[in-house]
Protein backbone atom coordinates (compact mmCIF):
# COMPACT_ATOMS: atom_id res chain seq x y z
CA UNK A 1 5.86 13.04 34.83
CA UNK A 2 4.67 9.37 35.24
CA UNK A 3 1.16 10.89 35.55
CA UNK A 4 1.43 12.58 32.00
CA UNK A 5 3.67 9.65 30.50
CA UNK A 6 1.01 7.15 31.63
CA UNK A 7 -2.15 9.34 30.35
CA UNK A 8 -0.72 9.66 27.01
CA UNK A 9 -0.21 6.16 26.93
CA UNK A 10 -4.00 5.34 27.90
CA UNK A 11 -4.86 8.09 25.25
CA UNK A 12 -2.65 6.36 22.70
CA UNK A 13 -4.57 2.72 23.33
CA UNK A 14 -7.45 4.34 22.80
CA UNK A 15 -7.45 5.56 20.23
CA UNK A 16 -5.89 2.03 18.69
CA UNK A 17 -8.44 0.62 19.87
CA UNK A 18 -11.18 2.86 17.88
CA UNK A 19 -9.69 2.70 14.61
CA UNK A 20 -9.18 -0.61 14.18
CA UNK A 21 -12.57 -1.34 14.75
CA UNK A 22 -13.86 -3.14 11.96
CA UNK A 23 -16.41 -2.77 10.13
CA UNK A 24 -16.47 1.03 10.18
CA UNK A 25 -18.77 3.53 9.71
CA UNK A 26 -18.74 5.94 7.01
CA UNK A 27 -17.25 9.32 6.98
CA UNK A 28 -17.43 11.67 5.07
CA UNK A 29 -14.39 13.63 6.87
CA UNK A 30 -12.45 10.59 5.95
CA UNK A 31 -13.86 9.73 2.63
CA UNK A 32 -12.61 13.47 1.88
CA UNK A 33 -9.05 12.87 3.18
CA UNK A 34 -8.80 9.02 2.10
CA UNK A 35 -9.84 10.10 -2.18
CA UNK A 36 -7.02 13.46 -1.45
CA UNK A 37 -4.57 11.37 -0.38
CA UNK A 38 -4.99 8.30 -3.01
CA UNK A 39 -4.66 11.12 -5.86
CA UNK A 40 -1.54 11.98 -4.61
CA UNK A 41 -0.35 8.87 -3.94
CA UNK A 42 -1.32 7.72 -7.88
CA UNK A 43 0.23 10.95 -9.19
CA UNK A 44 3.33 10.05 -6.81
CA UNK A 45 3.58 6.42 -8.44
CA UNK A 46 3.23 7.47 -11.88
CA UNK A 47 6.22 10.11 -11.35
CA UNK A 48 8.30 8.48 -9.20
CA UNK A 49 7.80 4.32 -10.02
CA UNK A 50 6.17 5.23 -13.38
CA UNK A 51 3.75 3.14 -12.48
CA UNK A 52 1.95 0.88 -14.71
CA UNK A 53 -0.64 -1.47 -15.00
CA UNK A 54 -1.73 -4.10 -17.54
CA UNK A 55 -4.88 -5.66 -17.62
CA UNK A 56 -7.39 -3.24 -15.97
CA UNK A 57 -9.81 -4.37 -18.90
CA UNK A 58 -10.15 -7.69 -16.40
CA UNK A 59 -11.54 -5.58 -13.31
CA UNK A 60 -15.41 -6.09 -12.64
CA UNK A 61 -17.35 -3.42 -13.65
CA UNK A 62 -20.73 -4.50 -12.98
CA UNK A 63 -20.72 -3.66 -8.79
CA UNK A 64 -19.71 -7.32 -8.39
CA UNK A 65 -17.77 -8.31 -4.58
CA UNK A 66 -14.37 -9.71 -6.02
CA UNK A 67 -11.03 -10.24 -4.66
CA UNK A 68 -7.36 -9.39 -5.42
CA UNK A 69 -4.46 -11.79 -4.69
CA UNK A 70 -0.74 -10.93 -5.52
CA UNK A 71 2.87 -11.58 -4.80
CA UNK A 72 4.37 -9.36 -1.45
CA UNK A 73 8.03 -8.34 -1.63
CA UNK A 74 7.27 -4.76 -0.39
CA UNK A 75 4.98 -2.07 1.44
CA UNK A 76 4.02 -0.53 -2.67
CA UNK A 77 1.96 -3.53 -3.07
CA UNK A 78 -1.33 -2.79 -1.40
CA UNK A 79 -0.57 0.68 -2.84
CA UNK A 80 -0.46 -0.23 -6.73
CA UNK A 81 -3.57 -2.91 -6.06
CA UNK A 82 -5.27 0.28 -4.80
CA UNK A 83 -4.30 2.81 -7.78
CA UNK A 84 -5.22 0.60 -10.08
CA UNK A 85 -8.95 0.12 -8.40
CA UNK A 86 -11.40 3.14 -10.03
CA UNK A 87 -11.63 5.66 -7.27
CA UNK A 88 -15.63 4.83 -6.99
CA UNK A 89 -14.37 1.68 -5.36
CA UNK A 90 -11.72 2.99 -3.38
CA UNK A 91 -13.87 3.11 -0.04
CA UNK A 92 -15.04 -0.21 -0.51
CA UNK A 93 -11.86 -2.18 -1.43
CA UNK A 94 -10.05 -3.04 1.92
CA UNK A 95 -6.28 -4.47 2.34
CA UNK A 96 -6.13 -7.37 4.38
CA UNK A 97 -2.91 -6.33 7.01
CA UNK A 98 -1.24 -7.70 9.59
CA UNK A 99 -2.89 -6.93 12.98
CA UNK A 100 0.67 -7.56 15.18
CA UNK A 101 2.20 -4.89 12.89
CA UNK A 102 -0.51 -2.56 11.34
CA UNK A 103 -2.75 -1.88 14.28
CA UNK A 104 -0.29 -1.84 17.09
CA UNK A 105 1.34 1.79 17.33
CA UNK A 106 -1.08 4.89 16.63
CA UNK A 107 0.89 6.27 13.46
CA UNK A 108 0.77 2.88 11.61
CA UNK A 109 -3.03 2.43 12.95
CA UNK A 110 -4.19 5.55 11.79
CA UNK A 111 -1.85 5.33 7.88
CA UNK A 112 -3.96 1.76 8.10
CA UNK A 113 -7.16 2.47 8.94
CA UNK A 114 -7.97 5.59 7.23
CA UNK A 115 -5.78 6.21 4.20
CA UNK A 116 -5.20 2.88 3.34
CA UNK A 117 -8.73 1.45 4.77
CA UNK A 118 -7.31 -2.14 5.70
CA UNK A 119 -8.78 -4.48 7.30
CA UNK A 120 -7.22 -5.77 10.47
CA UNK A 121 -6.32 -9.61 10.24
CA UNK A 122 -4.82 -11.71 12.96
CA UNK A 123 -2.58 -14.23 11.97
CA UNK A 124 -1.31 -16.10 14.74
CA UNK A 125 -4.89 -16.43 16.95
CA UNK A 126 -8.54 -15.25 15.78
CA UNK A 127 -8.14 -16.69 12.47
CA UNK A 128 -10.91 -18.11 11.72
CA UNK A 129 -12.52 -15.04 12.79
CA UNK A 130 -10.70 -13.32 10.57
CA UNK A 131 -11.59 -14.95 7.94
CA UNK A 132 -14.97 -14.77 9.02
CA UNK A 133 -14.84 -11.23 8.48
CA UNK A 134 -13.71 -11.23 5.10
CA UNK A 135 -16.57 -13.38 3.95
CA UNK A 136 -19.06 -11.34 5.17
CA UNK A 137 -17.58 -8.54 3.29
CA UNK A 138 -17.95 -10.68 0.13
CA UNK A 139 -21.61 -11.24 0.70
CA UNK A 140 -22.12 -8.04 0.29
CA UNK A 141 -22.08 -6.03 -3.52
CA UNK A 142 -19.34 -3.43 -4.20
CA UNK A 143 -16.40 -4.69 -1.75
CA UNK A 144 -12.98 -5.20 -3.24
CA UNK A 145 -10.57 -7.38 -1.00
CA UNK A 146 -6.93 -7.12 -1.67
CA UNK A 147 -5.51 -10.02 -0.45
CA UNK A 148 -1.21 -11.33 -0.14
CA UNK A 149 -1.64 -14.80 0.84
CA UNK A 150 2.12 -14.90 1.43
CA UNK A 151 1.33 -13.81 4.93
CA UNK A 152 4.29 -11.76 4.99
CA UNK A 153 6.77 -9.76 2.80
CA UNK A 154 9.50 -11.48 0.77
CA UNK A 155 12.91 -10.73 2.30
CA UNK A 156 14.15 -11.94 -1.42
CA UNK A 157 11.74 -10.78 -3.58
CA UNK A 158 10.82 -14.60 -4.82
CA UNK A 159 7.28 -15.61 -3.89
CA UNK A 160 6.64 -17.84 -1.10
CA UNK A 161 4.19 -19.88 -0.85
CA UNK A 162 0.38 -19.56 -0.39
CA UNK A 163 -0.78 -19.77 2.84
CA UNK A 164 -3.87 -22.00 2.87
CA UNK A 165 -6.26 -19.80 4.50
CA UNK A 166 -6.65 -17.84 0.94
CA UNK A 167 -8.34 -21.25 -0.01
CA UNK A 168 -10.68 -21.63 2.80
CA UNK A 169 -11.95 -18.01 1.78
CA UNK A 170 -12.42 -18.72 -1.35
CA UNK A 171 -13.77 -22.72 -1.11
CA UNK A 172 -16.95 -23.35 -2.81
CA UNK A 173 -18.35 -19.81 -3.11
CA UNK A 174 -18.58 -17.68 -5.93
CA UNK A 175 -16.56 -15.10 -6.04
CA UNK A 176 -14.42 -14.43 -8.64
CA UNK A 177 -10.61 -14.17 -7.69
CA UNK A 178 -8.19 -11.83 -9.60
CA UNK A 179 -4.69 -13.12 -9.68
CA UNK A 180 -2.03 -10.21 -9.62
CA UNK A 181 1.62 -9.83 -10.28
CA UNK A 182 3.78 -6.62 -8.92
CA UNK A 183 6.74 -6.07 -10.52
CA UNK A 184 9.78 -3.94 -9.65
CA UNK A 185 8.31 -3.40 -5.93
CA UNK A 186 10.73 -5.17 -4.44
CA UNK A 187 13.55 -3.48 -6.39
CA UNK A 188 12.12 -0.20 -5.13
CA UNK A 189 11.36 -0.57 -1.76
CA UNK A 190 12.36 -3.99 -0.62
CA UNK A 191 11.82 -5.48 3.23
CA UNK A 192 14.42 -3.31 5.71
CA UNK A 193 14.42 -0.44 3.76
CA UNK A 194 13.59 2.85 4.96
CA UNK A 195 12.43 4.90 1.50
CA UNK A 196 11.72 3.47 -1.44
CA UNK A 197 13.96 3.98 -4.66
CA UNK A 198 12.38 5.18 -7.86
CA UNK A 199 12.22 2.23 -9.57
CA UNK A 200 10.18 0.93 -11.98
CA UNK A 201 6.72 -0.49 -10.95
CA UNK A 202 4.22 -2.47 -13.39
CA UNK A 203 1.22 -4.43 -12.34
CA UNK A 204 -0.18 -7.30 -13.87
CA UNK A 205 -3.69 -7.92 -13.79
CA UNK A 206 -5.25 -11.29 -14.83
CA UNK A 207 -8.13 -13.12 -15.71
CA UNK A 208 -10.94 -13.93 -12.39
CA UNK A 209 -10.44 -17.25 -11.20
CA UNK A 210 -13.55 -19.65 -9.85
CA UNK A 211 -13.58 -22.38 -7.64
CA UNK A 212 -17.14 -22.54 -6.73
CA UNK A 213 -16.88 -26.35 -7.18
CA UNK A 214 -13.52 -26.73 -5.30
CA UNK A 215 -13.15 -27.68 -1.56
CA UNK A 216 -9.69 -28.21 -0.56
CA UNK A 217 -8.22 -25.08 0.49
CA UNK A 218 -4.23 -25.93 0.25
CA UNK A 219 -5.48 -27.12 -3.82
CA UNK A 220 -6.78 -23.26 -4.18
CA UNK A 221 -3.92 -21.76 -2.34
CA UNK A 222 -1.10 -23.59 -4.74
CA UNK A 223 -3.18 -23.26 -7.67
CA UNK A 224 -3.50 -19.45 -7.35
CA UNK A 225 0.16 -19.29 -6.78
CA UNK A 226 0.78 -20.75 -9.65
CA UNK A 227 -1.51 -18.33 -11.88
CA UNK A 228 0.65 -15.15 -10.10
CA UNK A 229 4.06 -17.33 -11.21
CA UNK A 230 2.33 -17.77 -14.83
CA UNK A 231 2.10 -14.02 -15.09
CA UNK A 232 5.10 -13.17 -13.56
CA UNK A 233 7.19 -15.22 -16.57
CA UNK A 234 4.25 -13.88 -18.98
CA UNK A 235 5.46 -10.23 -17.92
CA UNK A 236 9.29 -11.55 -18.09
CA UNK A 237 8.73 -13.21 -21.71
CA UNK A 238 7.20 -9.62 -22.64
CA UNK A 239 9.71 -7.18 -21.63
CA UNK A 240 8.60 -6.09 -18.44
């Protein structure tokens, strides 16, 4: 019995350990499963959050590497950021999640790594590296990164603050940054809860930010929170 019990758990680290490799290699296999599954989670949103998003018109359309920052009260987040991505960009837009929760057990590995195609980010050591990552990512045309600089969920649904490593990212390059709103999230599936509730969701897209000529990262961070607190009374003053 200890035999088996210990095999499976060698088996289990192993196969941890391959899918959170990063970067991977396509698959088609995957790619097949990863599109099937984000049309049912989109339909699923629609019906059961009626989802909604405003301000899709200020995506990049032109192949451009761009990034995606929002407020994080609840696991729907990365989801909505995702449905409202065209699905030609849906195998090159990549969640930034937690490493010490995502890629620990094999279930929430493999939901990480191949339907939700995050990228494993380590937030206590390796950060720099991390980071690292995600810049060479943006060097490269096509790549969406969908980014909660929060760090972590809101237990209370009001956003924290902005971590600063959001601004070292983005300091001095050029890559445009797309502040984002979720509302409603938290209301539907909030931290501690098993299911979520069908509430509903809207998304609020807004204009790309720059700071190409900006250096300090903790300016970037609070400035960008500020944008996602701008659209969150924006969405307030309008109904939603």
């Amino acid at each position: 019995m200890k035999i088996a019990t210990g095999a499976a758990v060698a088996f289990e680290r192993k196969a941890v350990d391959r899918l959170r490799r990063f970067p991977r290699e396509p698959d088609v296999i995957v790619y097949s499963f990863r599109s099937v599954i984000s049309i049912l989670i989109r339909g699923l949103l629609r019906v059961y959050c009626r989802f909604e998003v405003v301000g899709r018109k200020n995506l990049p359309n032109d192949g451009t590497s761009f990034v995606l920052v929002a407020n994080h009260a609840s696991h729907l987040d990365a989801l909505c950021l995702l449905a409202a991505l065209p699905m030609r960009r849906l195998h090159h837009a990549f969640p930034v999640a937690a490493e010490d929760y995502f890629f620990r057990s094999l279930p929430r590995t493999w939901f990480a790594a191949v339907v939700m195609n995050a990228l494993p980010f380590a937030r206590q050591m390796r950060v720099r590296e991390s980071l690292s990552v995600c810049a060479q990512l943006l060097t490269q045309p096509g790549n969406v990164l969908i980014i909660f600089p929060e760090g972590t969920r809101s237990r209370t649904g009001a956003t924290q603050s902005f971590k600063p490593g959001i601004g070292a990212l983005l300091a001095g390059r050029d890559v445009p940054v797309l502040p984002c709103y979720v509302e409603g999230a938290f209301r539907a599936w909030p931290k501690g809860r098993r299911f979520p509730r069908p509430r509903k969701v809207r998304l609020v897209i807004g204009r790309p930010c720059h700071y190409t000529t900006v250096e300090d990262p903790a300016a970037i961070a609070a400035d960008l929170r500020r944008v996602v607190e701008d659209l969150r009374e924006r969405n307030n003053a309008d109904g939603g």
